[in-house]
C-alpha atoms as a PDB file:
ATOM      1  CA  UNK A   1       5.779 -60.694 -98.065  1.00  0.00           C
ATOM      2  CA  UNK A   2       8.551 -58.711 -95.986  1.00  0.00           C
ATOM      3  CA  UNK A   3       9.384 -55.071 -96.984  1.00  0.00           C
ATOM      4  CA  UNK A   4      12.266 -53.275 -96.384  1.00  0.00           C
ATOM      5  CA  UNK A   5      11.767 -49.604 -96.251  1.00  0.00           C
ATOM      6  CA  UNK A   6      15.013 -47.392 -96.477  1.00  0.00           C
ATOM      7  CA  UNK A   7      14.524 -43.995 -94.632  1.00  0.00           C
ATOM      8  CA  UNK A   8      18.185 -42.799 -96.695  1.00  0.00           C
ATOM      9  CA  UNK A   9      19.178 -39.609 -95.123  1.00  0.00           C
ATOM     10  CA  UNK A  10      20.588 -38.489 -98.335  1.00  0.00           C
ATOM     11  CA  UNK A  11      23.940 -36.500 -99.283  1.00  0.00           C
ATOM     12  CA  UNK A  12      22.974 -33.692-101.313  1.00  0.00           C
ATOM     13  CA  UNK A  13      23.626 -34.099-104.995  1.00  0.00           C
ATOM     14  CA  UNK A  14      26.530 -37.038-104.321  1.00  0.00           C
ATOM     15  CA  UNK A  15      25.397 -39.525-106.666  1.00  0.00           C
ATOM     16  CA  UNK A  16      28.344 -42.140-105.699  1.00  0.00           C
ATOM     17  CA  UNK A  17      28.179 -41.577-102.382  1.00  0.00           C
ATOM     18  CA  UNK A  18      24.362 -42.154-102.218  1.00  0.00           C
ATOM     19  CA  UNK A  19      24.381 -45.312-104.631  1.00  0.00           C
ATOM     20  CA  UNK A  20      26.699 -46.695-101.711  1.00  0.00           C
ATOM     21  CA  UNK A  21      24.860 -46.336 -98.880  1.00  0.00           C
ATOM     22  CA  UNK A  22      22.086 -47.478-100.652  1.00  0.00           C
ATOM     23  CA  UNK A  23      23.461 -50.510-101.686  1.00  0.00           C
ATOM     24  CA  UNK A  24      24.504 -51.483 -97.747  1.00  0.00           C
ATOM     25  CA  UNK A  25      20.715 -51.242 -97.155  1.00  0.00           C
ATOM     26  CA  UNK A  26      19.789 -54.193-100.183  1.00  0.00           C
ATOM     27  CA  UNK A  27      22.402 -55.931 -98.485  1.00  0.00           C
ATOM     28  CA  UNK A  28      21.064 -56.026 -95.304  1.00  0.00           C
ATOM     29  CA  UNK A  29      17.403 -55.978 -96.516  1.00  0.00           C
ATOM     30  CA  UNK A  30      18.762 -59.029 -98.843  1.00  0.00           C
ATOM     31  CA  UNK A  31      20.308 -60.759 -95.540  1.00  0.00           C
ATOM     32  CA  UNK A  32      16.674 -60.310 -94.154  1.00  0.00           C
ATOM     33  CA  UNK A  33      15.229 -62.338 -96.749  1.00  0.00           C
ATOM     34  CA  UNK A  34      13.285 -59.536 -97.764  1.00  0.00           C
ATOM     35  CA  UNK A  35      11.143 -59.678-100.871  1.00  0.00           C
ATOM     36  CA  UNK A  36      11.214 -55.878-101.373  1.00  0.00           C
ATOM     37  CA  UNK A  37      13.389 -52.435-100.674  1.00  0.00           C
ATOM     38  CA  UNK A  38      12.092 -49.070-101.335  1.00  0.00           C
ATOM     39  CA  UNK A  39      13.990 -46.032-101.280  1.00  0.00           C
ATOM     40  CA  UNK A  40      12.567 -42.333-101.356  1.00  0.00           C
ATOM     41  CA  UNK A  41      11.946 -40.221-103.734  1.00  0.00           C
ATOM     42  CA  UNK A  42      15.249 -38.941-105.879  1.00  0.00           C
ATOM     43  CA  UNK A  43      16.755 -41.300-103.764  1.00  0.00           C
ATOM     44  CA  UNK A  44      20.223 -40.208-105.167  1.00  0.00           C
ATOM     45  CA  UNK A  45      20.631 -36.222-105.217  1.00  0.00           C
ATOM     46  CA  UNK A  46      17.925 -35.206-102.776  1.00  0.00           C
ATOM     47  CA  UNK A  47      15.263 -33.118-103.564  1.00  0.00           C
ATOM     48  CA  UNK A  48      17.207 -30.659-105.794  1.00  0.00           C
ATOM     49  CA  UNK A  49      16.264 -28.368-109.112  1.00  0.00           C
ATOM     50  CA  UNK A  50      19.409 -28.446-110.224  1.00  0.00           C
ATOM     51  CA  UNK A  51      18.355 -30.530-113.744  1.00  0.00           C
ATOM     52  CA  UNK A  52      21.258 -30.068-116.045  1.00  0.00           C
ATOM     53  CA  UNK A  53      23.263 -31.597-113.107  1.00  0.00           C
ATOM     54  CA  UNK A  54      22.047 -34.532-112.023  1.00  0.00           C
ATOM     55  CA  UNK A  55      19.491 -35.891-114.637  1.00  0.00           C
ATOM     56  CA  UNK A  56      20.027 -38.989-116.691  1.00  0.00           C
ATOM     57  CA  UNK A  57      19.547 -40.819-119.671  1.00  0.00           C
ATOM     58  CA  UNK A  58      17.014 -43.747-119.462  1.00  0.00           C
ATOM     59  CA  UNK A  59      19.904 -45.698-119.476  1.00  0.00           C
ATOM     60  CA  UNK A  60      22.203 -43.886-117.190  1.00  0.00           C
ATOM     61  CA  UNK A  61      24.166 -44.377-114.098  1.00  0.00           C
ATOM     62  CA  UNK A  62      21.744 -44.740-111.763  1.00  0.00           C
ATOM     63  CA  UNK A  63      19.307 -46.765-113.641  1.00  0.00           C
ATOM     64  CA  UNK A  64      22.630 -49.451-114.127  1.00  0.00           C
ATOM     65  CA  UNK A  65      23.527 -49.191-110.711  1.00  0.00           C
ATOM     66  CA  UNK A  66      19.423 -50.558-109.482  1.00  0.00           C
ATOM     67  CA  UNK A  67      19.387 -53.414-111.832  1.00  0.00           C
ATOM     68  CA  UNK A  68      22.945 -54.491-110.929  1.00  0.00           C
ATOM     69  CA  UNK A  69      21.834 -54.166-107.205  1.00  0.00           C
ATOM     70  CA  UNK A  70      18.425 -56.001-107.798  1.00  0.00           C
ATOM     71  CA  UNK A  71      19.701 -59.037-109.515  1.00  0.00           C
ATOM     72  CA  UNK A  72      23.354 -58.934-107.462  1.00  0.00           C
ATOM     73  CA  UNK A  73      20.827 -59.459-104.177  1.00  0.00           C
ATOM     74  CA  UNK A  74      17.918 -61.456-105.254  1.00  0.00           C
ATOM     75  CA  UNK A  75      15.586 -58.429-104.326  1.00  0.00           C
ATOM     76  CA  UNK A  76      12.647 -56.446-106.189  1.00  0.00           C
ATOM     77  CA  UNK A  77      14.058 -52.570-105.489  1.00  0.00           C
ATOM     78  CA  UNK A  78      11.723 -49.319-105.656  1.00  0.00           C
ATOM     79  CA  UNK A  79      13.555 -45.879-105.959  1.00  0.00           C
ATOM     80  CA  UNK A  80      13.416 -42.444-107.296  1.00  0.00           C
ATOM     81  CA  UNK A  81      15.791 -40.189-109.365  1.00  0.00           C
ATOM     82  CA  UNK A  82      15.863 -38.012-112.164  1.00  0.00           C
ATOM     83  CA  UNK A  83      15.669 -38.339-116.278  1.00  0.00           C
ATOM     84  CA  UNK A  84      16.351 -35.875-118.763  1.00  0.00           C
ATOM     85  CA  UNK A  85      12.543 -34.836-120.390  1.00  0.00           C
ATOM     86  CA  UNK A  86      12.438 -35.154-124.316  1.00  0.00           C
ATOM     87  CA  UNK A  87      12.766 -31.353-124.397  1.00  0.00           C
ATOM     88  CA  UNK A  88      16.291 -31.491-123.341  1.00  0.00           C
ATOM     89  CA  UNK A  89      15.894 -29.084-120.745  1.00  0.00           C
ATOM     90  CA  UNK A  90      13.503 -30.184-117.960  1.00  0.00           C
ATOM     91  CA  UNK A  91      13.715 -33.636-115.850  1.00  0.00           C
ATOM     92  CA  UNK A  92      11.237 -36.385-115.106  1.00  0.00           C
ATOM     93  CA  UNK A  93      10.488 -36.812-111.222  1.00  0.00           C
ATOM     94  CA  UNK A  94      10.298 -40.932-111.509  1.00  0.00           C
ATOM     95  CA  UNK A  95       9.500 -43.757-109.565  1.00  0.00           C
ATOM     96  CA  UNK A  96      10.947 -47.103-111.254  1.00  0.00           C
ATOM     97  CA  UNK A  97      10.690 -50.760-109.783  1.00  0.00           C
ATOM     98  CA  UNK A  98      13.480 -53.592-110.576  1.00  0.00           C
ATOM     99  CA  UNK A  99      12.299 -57.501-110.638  1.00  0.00           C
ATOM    100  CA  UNK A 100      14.699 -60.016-108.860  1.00  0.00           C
ATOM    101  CA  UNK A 101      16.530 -60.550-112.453  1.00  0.00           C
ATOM    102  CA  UNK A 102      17.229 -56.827-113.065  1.00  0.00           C
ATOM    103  CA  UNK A 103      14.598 -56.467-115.310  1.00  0.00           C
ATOM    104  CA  UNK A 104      12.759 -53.115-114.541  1.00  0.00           C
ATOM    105  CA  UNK A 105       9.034 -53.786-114.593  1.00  0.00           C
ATOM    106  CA  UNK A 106       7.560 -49.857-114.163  1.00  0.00           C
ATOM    107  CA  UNK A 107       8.173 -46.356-114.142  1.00  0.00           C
ATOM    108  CA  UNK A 108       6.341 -43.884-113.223  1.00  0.00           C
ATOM    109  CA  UNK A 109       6.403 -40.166-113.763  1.00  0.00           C
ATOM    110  CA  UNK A 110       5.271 -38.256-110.859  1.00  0.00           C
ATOM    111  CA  UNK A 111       1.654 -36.594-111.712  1.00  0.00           C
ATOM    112  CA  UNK A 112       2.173 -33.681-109.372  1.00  0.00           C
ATOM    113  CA  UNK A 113       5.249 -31.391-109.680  1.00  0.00           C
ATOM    114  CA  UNK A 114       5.053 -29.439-106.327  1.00  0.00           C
ATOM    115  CA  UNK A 115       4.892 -25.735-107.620  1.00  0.00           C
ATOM    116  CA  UNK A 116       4.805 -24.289-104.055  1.00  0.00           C
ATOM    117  CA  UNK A 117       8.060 -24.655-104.577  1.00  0.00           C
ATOM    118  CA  UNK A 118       8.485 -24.070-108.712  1.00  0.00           C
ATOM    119  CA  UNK A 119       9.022 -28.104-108.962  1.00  0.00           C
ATOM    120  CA  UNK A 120       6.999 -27.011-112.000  1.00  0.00           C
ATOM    121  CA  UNK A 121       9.342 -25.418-113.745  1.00  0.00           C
ATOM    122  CA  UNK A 122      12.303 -27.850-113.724  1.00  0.00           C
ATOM    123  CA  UNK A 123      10.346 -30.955-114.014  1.00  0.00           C
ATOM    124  CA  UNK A 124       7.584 -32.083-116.599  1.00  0.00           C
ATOM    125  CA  UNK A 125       3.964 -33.433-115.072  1.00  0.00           C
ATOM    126  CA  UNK A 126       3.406 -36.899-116.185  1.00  0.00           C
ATOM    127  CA  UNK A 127       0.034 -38.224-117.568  1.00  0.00           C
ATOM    128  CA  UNK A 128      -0.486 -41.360-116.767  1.00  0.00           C
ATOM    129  CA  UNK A 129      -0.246 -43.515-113.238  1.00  0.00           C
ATOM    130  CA  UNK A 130       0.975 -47.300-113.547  1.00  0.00           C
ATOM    131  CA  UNK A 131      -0.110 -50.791-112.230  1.00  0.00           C
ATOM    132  CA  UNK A 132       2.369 -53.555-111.944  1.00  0.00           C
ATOM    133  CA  UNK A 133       2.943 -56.661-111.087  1.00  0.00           C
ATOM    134  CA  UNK A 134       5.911 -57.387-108.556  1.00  0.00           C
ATOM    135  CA  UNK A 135       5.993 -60.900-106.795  1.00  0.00           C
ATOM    136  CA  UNK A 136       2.407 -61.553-107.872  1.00  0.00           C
ATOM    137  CA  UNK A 137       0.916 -58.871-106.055  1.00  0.00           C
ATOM    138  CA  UNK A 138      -1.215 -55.872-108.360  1.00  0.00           C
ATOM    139  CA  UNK A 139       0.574 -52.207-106.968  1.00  0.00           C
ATOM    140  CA  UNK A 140       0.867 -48.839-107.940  1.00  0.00           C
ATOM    141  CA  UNK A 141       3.289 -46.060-107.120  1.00  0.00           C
ATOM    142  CA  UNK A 142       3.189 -42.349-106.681  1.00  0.00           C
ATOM    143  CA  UNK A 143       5.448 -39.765-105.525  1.00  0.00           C
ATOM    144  CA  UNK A 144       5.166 -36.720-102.383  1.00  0.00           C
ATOM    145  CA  UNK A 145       2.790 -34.327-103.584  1.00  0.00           C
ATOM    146  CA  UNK A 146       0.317 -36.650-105.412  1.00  0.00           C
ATOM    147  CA  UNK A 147      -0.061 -37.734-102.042  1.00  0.00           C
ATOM    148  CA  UNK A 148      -2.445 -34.810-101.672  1.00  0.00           C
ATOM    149  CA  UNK A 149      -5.037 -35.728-104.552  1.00  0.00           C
ATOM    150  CA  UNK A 150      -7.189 -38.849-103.802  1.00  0.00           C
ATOM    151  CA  UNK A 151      -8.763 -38.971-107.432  1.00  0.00           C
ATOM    152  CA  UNK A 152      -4.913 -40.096-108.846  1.00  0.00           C
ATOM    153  CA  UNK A 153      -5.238 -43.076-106.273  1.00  0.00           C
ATOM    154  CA  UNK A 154      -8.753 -43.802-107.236  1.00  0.00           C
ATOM    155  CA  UNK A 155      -7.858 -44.617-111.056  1.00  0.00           C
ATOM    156  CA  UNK A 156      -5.795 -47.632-109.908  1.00  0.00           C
ATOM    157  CA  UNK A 157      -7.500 -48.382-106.298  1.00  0.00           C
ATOM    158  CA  UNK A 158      -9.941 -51.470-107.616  1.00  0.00           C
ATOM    159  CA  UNK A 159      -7.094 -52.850-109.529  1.00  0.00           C
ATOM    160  CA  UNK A 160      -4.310 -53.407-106.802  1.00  0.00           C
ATOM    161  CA  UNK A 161      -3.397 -54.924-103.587  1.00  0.00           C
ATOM    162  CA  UNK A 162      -0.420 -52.302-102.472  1.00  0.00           C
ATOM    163  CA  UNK A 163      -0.219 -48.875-103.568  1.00  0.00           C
ATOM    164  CA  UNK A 164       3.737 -47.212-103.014  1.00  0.00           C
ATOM    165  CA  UNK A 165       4.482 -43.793-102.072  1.00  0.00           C
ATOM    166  CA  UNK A 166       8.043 -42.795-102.419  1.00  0.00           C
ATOM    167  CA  UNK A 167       8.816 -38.815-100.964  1.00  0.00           C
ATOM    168  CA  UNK A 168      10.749 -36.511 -99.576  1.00  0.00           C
ATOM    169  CA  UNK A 169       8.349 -34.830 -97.306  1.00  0.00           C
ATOM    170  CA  UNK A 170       9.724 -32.222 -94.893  1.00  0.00           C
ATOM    171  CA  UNK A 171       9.036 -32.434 -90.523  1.00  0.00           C
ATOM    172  CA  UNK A 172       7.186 -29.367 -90.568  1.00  0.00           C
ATOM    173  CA  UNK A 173       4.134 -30.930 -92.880  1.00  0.00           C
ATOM    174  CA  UNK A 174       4.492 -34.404 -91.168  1.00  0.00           C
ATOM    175  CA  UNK A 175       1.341 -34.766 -89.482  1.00  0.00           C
ATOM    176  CA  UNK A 176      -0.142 -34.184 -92.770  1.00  0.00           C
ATOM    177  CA  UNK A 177       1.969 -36.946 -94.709  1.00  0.00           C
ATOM    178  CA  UNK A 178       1.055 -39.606 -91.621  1.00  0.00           C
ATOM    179  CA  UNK A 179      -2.632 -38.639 -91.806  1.00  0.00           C
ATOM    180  CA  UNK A 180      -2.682 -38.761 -95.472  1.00  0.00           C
ATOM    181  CA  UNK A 181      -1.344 -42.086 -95.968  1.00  0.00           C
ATOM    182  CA  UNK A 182      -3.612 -43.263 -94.074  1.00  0.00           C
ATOM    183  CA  UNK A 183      -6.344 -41.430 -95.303  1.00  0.00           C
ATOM    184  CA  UNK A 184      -5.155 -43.405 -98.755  1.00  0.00           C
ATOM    185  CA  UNK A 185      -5.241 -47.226 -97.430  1.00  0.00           C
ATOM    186  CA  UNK A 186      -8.940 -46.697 -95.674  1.00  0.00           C
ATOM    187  CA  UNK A 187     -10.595 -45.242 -98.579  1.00  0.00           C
ATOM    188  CA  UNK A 188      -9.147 -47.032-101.560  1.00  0.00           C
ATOM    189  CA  UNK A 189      -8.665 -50.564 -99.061  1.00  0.00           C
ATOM    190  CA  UNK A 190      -5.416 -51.885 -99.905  1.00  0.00           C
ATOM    191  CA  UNK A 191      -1.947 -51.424 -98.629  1.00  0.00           C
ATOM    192  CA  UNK A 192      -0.521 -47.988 -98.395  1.00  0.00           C
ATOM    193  CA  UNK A 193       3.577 -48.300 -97.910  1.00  0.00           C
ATOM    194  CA  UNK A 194       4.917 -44.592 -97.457  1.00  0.00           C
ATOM    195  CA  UNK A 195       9.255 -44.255 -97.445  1.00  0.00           C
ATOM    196  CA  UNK A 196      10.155 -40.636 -96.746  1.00  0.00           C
ATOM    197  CA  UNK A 197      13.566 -39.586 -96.521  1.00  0.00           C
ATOM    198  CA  UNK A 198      15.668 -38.233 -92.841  1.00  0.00           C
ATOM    199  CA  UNK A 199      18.404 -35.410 -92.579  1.00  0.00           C
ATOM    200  CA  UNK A 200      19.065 -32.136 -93.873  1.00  0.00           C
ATOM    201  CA  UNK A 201      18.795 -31.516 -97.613  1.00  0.00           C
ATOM    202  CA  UNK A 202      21.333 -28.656 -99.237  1.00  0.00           C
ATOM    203  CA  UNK A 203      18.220 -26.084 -98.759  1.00  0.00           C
ATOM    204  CA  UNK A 204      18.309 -26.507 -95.178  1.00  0.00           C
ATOM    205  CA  UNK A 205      15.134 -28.644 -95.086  1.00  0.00           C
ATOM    206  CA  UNK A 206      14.724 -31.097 -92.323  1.00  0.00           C
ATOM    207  CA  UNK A 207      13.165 -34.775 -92.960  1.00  0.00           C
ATOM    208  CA  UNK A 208      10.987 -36.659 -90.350  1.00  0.00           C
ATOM    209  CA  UNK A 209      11.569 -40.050 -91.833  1.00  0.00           C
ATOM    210  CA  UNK A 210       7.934 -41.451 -90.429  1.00  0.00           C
ATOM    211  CA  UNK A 211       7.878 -44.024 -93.302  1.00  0.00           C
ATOM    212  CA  UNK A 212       4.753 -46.012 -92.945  1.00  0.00           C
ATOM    213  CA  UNK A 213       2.969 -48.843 -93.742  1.00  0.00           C
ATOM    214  CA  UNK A 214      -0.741 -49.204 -93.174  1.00  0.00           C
ATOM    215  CA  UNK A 215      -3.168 -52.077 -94.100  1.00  0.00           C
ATOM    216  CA  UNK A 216      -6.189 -52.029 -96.225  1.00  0.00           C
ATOM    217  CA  UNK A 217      -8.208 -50.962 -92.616  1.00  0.00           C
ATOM    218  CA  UNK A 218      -5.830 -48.110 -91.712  1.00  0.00           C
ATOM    219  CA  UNK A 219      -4.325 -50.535 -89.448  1.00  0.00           C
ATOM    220  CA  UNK A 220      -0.520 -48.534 -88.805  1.00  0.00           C
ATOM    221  CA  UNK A 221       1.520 -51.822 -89.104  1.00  0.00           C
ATOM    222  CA  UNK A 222       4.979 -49.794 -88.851  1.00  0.00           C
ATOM    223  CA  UNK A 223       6.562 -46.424 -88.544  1.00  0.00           C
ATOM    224  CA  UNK A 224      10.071 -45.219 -88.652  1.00  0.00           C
ATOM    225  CA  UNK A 225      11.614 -42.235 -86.570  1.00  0.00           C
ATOM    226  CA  UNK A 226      13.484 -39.453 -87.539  1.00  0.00           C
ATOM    227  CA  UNK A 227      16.940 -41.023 -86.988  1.00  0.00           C
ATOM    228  CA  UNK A 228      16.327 -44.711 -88.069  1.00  0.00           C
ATOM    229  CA  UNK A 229      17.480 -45.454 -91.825  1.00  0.00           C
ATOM    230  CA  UNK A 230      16.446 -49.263 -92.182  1.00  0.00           C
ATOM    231  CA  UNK A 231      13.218 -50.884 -90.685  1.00  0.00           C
ATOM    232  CA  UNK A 232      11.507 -53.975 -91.869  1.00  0.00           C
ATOM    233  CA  UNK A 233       7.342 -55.256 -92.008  1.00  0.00           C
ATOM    234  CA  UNK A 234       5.779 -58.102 -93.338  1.00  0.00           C
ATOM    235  CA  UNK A 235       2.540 -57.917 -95.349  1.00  0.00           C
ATOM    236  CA  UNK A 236      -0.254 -60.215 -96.321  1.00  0.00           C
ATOM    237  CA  UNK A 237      -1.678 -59.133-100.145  1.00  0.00           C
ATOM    238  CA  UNK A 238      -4.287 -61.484 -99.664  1.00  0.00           C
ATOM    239  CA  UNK A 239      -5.590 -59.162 -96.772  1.00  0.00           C
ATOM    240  CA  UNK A 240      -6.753 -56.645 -99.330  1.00  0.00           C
ATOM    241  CA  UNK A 241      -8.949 -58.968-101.427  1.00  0.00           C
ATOM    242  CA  UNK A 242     -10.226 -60.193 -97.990  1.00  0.00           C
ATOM    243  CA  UNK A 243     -11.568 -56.626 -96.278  1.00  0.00           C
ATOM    244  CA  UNK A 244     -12.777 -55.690 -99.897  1.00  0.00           C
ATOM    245  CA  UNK A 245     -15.063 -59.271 -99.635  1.00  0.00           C
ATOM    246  CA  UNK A 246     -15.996 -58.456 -96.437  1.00  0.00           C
ATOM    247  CA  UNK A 247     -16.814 -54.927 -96.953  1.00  0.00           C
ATOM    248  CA  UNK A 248     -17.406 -54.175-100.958  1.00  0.00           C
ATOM    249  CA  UNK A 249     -17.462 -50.353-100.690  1.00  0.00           C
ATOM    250  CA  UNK A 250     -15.612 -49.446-103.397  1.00  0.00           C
ATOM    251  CA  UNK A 251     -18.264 -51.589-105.667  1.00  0.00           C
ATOM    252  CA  UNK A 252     -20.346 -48.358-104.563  1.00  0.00           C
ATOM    253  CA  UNK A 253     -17.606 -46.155-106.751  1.00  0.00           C
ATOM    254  CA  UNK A 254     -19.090 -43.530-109.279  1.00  0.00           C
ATOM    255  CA  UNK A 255     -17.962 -42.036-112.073  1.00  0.00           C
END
């Protein structure tokens, strides 16, 4: 299975302009034959509180604009962006994934609003993670910050092949987000395919990129630099049913 992951450095809150770059990266990933493209976390805005701006119906812009791309390109796409919440004032932080026919097959409301930096307040926690099929392989997604609490991974770890972590997780914490992703494919042995955003964001925060995939051994199978917005991988799924025969530790799980 070939990935495409899309480092995007993102312009801040420019919805257009960001659903057009994007778009030139499924084209190329589609040129590449690749099964799969994954963009980071609010993929079109940047990380930005600024709710009443850019948040969407479930319907919206940017939800049209993923399925027209997916189906347009013969490619499964992965993204993040904002909804409106039900109470009309906060936003959902979500992950969604679009089949080959447009057809959107998950979404996912991130678990973790960062409150180090009041994510809290502008965006509602979500309850529940997902599991999905997408080209016959079992995955989950999660977003950034649930990054940082194994026991969220560990609900869907005996259950899927490829876990996705979509982010925008700033260079001065990048060791952490490397070492964490990793951390995340050895314990819960599966796939582990981290896409974290380059550039500046509007707050003056600087991006490392170092997307990432790692196998279901910790095996690093590819990493992206800080100024590289495209880079391609090829999995095996059947590797994670394969180390879990070989070594059955997570049979060993409690509680």
């Amino acid at each position: 299975m070939k990935i495409a992951l899309s480092q995007l450095d993102i312009t801040w809150e420019a919805k257009k302009a960001n659903h057009s770059r994007a778009e030139q990266f499924v084209q190329m990933a589609s040129h590449n034959r690749c099964d799969i493209i994954v963009f980071p976390e609010m993929f079109n805005t940047g990380f930005s509180m600024s709710v009443a701006s850019i948040a969407e119906e479930e319907d919206g812009e940017t939800a049209s604009v993923l399925s027209r791309m997916a189906k347009q390109y013969n490619i499964n796409v992965i993204a993040g962006y904002v909804l409106k919440a039900s109470d009309g004032k906060k936003g959902q932080n979500i992950a969604v994934a679009y089949d080959r026919n447009g057809d959107c097959l998950a979404k996912y409301i991130k678990l973790h609003p960062f409150s180090f930096v009041g994510e809290n307040q502008y965006y509602i926690a979500g309850e529940n993670t997902i599991i999905f099929n997408i080209e016959g392989m079992a995955a989950s997604i999660f977003i950034c910050y649930d990054l940082r609490f194994p026991e969220a991974f560990r609900r869907v770890a005996k259950y899927v092949q490829t876990i996705f972590v979509i982010a925008n997780w700033p260079s001065e914490r990048k060791e952490h987000w490397v070492a964490l992703l990793k951390a995340r494919a050895i314990e819960n042995q599966c796939f582990v395919i981290g896409v974290n955003r380059i550039g500046r964001d509007g707050n003056g925060i600087v991006y490392p990129g170092s997307s990432a995939i790692f196998g279901p051994s910790g095996n690093e199978m590819c990493s992206g630099s800080d100024n590289v917005e495209f880079l391609l991988c090829e999995i095996n799924p059947q590797e994670t049913l394969e180390v879990r025969a070989r070594f059955p530790f997570l049979q060993d799980m409690r509680g």
